[in-house]
N, C-alpha and C. Protein backbone atom coordinates (compact mmCIF):
# COMPACT_ATOMS: atom_id res chain seq x y z
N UNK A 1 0.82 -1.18 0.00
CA UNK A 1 0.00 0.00 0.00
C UNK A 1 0.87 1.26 0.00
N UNK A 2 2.35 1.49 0.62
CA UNK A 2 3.00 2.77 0.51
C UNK A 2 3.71 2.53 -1.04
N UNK A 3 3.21 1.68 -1.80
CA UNK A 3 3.75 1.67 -3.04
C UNK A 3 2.88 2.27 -3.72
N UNK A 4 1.57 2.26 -3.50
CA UNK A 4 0.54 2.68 -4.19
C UNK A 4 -0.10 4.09 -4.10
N UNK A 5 0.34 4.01 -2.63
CA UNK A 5 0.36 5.75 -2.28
C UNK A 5 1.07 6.62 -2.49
N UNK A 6 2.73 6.41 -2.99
CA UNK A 6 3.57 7.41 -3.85
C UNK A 6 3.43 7.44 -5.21
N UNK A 7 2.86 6.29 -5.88
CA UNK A 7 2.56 6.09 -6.96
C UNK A 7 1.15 7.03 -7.38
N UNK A 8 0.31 6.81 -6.02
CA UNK A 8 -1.00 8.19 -6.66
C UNK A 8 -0.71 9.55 -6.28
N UNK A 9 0.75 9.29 -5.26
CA UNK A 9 0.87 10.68 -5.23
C UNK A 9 1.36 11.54 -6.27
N UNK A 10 2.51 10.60 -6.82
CA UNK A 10 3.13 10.89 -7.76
C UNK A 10 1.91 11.44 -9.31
N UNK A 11 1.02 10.81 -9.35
CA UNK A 11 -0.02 10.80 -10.34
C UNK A 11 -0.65 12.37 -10.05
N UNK A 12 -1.17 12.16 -8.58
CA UNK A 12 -1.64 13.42 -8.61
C UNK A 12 -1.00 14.54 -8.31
N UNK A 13 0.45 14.56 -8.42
CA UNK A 13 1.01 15.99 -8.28
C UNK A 13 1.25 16.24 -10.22
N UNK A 14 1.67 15.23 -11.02
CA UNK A 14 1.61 15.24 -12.38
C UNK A 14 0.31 15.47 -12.69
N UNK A 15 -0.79 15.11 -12.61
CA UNK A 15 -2.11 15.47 -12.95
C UNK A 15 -2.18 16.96 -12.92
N UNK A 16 -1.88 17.52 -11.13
CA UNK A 16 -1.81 18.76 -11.17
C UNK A 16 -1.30 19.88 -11.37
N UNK A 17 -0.24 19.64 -11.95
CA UNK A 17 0.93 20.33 -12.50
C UNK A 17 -0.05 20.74 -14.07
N UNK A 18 0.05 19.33 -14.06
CA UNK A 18 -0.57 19.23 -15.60
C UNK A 18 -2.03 20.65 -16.49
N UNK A 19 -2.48 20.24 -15.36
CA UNK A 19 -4.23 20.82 -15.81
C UNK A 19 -3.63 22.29 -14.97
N UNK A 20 -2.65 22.66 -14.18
CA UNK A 20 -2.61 24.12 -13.82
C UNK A 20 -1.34 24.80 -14.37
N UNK A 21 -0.60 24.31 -14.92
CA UNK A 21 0.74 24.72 -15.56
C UNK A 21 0.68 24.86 -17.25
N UNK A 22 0.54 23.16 -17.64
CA UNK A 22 0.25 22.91 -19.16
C UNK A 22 -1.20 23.71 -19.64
N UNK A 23 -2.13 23.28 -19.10
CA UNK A 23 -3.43 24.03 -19.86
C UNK A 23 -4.16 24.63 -19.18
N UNK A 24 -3.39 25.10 -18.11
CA UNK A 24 -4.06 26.48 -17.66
C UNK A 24 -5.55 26.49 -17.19
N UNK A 25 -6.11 25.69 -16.97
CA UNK A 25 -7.39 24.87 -16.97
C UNK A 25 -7.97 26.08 -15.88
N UNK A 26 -9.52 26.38 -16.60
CA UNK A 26 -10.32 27.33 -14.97
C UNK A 26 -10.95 26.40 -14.16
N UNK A 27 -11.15 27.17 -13.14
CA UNK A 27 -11.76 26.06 -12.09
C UNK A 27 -12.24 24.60 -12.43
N UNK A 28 -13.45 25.60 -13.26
CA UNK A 28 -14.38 24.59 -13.68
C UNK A 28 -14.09 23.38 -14.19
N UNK A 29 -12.99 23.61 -14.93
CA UNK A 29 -12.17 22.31 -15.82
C UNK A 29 -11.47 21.24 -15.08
N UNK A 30 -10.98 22.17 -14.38
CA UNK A 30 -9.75 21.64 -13.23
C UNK A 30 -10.84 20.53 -12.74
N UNK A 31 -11.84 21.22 -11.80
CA UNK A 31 -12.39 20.20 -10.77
C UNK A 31 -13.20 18.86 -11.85
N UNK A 32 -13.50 19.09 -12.81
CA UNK A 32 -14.16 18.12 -14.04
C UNK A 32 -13.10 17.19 -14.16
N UNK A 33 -11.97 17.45 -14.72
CA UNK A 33 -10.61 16.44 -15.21
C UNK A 33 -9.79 15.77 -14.07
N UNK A 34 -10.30 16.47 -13.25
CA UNK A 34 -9.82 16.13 -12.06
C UNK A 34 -10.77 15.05 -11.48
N UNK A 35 -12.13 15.00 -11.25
CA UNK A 35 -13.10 14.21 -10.98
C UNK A 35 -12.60 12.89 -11.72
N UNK A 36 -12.69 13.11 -13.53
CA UNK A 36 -12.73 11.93 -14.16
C UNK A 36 -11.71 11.58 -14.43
N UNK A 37 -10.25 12.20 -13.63
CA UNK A 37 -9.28 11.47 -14.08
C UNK A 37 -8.88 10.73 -12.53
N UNK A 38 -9.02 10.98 -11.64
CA UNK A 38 -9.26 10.16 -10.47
C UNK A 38 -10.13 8.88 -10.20
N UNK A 39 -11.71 8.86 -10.78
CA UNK A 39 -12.28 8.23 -10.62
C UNK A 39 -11.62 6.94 -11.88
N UNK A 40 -10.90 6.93 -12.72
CA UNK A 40 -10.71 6.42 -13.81
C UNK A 40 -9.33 5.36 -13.11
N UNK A 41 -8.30 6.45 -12.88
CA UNK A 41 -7.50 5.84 -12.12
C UNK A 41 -7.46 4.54 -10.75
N UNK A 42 -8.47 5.27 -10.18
CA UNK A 42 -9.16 4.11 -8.68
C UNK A 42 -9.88 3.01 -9.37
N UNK A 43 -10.60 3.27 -10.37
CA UNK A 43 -10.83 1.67 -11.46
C UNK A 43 -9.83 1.01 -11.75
N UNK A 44 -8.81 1.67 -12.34
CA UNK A 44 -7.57 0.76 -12.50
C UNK A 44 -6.71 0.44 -11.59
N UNK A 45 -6.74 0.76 -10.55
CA UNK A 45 -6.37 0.10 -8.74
C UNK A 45 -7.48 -0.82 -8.54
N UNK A 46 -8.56 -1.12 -8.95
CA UNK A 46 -9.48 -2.04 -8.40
C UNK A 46 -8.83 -3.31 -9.09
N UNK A 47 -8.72 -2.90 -10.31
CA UNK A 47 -8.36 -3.67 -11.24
C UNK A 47 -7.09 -5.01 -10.74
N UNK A 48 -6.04 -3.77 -10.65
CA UNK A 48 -4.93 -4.21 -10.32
C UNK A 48 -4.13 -4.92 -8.69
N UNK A 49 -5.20 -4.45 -7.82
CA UNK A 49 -5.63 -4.99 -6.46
C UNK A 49 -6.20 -6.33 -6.40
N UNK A 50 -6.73 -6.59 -7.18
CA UNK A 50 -8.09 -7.49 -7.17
C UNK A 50 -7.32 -9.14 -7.19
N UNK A 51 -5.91 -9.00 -7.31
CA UNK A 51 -5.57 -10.53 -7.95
C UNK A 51 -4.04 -10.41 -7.08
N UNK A 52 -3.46 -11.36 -6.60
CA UNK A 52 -2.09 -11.97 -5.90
C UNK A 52 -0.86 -11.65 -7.22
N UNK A 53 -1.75 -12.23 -8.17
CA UNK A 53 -0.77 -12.84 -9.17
C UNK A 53 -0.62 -11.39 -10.25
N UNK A 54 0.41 -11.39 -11.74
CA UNK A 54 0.08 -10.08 -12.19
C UNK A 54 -1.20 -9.94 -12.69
N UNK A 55 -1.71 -8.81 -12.87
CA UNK A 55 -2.78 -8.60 -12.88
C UNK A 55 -3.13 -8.54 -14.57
N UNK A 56 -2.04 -8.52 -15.19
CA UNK A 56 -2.17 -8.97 -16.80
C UNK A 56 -3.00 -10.05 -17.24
N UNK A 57 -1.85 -10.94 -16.12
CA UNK A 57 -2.01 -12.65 -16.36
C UNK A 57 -3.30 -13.36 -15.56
N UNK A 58 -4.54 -12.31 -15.21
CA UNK A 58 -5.57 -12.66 -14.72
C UNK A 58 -6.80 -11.66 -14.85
N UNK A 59 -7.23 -12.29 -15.78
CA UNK A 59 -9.16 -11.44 -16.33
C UNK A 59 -9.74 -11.61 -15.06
N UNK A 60 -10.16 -10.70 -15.06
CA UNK A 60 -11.10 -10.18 -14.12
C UNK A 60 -12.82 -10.79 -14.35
N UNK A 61 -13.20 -10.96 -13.43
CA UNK A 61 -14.53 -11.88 -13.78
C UNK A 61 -15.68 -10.93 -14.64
N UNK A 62 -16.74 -11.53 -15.72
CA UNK A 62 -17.22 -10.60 -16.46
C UNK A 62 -18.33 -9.82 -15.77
N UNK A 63 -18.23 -9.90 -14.50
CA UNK A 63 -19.39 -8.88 -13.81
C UNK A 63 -18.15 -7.61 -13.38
N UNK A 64 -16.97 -7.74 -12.41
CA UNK A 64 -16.46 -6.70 -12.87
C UNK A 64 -16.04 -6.07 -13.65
N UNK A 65 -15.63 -6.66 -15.07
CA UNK A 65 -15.28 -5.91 -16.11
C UNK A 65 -16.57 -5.25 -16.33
N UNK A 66 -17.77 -5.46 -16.53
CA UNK A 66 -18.94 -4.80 -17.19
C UNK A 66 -19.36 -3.99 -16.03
N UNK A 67 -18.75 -4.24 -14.76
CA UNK A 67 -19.06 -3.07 -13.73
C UNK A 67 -17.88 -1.96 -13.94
N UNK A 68 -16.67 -2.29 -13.80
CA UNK A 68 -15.65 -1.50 -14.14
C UNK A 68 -15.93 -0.56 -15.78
N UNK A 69 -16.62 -0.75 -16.83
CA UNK A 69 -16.67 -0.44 -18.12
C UNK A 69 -17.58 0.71 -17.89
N UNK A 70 -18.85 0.22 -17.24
CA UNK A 70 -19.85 0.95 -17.21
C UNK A 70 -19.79 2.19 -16.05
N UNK A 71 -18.86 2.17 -15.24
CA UNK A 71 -18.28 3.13 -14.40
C UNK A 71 -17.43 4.26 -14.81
N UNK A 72 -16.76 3.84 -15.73
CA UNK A 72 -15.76 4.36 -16.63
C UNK A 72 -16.76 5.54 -17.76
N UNK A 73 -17.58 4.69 -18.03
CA UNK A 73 -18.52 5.58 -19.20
C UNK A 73 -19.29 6.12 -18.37
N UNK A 74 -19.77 5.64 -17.81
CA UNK A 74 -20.92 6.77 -16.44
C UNK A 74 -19.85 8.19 -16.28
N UNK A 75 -18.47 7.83 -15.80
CA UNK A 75 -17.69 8.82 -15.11
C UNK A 75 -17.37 9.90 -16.03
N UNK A 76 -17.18 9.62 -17.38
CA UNK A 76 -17.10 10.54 -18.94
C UNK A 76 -18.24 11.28 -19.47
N UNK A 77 -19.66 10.32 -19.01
CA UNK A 77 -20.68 11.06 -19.24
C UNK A 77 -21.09 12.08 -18.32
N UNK A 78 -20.86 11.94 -17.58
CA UNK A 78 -21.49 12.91 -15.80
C UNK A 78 -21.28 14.46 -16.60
N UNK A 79 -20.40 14.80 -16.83
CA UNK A 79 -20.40 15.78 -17.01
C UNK A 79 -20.93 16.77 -18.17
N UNK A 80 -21.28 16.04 -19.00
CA UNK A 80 -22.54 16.18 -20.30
C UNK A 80 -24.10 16.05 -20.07
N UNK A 81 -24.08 15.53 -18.50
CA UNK A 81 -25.68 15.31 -18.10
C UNK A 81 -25.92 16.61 -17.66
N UNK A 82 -27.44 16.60 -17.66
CA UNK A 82 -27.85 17.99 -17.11
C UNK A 82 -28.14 17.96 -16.09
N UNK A 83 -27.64 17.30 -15.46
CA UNK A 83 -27.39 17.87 -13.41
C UNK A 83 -25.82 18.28 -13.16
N UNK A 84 -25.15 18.05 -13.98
CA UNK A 84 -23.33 18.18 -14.07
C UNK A 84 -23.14 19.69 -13.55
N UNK A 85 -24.29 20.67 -13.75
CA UNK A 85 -23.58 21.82 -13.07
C UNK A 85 -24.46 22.11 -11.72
N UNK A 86 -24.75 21.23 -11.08
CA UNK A 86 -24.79 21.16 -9.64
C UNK A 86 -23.33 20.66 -8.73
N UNK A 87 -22.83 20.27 -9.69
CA UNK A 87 -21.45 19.18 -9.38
C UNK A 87 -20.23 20.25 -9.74
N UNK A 88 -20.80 21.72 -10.57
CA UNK A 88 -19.81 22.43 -11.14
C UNK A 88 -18.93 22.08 -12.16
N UNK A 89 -19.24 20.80 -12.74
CA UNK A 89 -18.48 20.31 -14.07
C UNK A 89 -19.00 20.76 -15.47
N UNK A 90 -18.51 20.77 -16.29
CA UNK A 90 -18.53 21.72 -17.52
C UNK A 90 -18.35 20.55 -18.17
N UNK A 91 -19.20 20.49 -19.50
CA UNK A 91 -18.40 19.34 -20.16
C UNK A 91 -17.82 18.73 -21.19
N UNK A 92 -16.48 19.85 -21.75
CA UNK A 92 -15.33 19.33 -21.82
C UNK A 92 -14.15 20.16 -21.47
N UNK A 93 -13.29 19.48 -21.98
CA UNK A 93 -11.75 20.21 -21.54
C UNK A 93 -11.68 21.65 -21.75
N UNK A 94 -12.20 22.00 -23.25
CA UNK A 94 -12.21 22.50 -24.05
C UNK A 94 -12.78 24.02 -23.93
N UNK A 95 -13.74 23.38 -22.79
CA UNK A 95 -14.38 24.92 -22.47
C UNK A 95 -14.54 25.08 -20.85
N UNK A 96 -14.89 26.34 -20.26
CA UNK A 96 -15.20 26.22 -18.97
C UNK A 96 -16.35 27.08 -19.02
C-alpha cells in the first residue's frame, strides 16, 4: 500500500501540474478532469488490487469488467448530463 500511495501521489502531483501549468485549466475544468481522471485511475487500482498474481495474467470476472466499463462511461458522461452543473463540471476540456 505505501507503493501505491507514492505512486497516486506521484499521479496526482503530475495530474496537477498538468491541468494548472500545461493548460491552464479554470476552475471549472480543473475540478471536471480532475473528478474523471481520479475516478478512472481508482478503477484501474481495483483492477490491479483485485488478484495476488500479475494482474495482466488474470481477467477479471465478467461482472467486474462490465461493472468497471460501465463506471468508466458513467464517469465521462457525468459531465454532459444535465445535473453536471450542480457538481460544477462543464463538459469538456475544451471549455469552462
Amino acid at each position: 500500500m505505501v507503493s501505491f500511495g507514492l505512486v497516486s501521489s506521484l499521479f496526482d502531483f503530475v495530474t496537477f501540474a498538468g491541468l494548472a501549468l500545461l493548460i491552464k485549466a479554470a476552475p471549472a475544468t480543473f475540478q471536471t478532469a480532475r473528478f474523471v481522471g481520479s475516478l478512472l485511475t481508482e478503477l484501474a487500482i481495483v483492477l490491479i488490487v483485485r488478484t495476488r498474481s500479475c494482474f495482466w495474467r488474470s481477467k477479471p470476472s465478467r461482472l467486474l469488467s462490465f461493472l468497471t466499463v460501465a463506471t468508466a462511461v458513467l464517469a465521462i458522461a457525468i459531465p454532459y448530463a444535465p445535473f453536471a452543473g450542480y457538481f460544477g463540471f462543464v463538459p469538456c476540456l475544451g471549455r469552462s
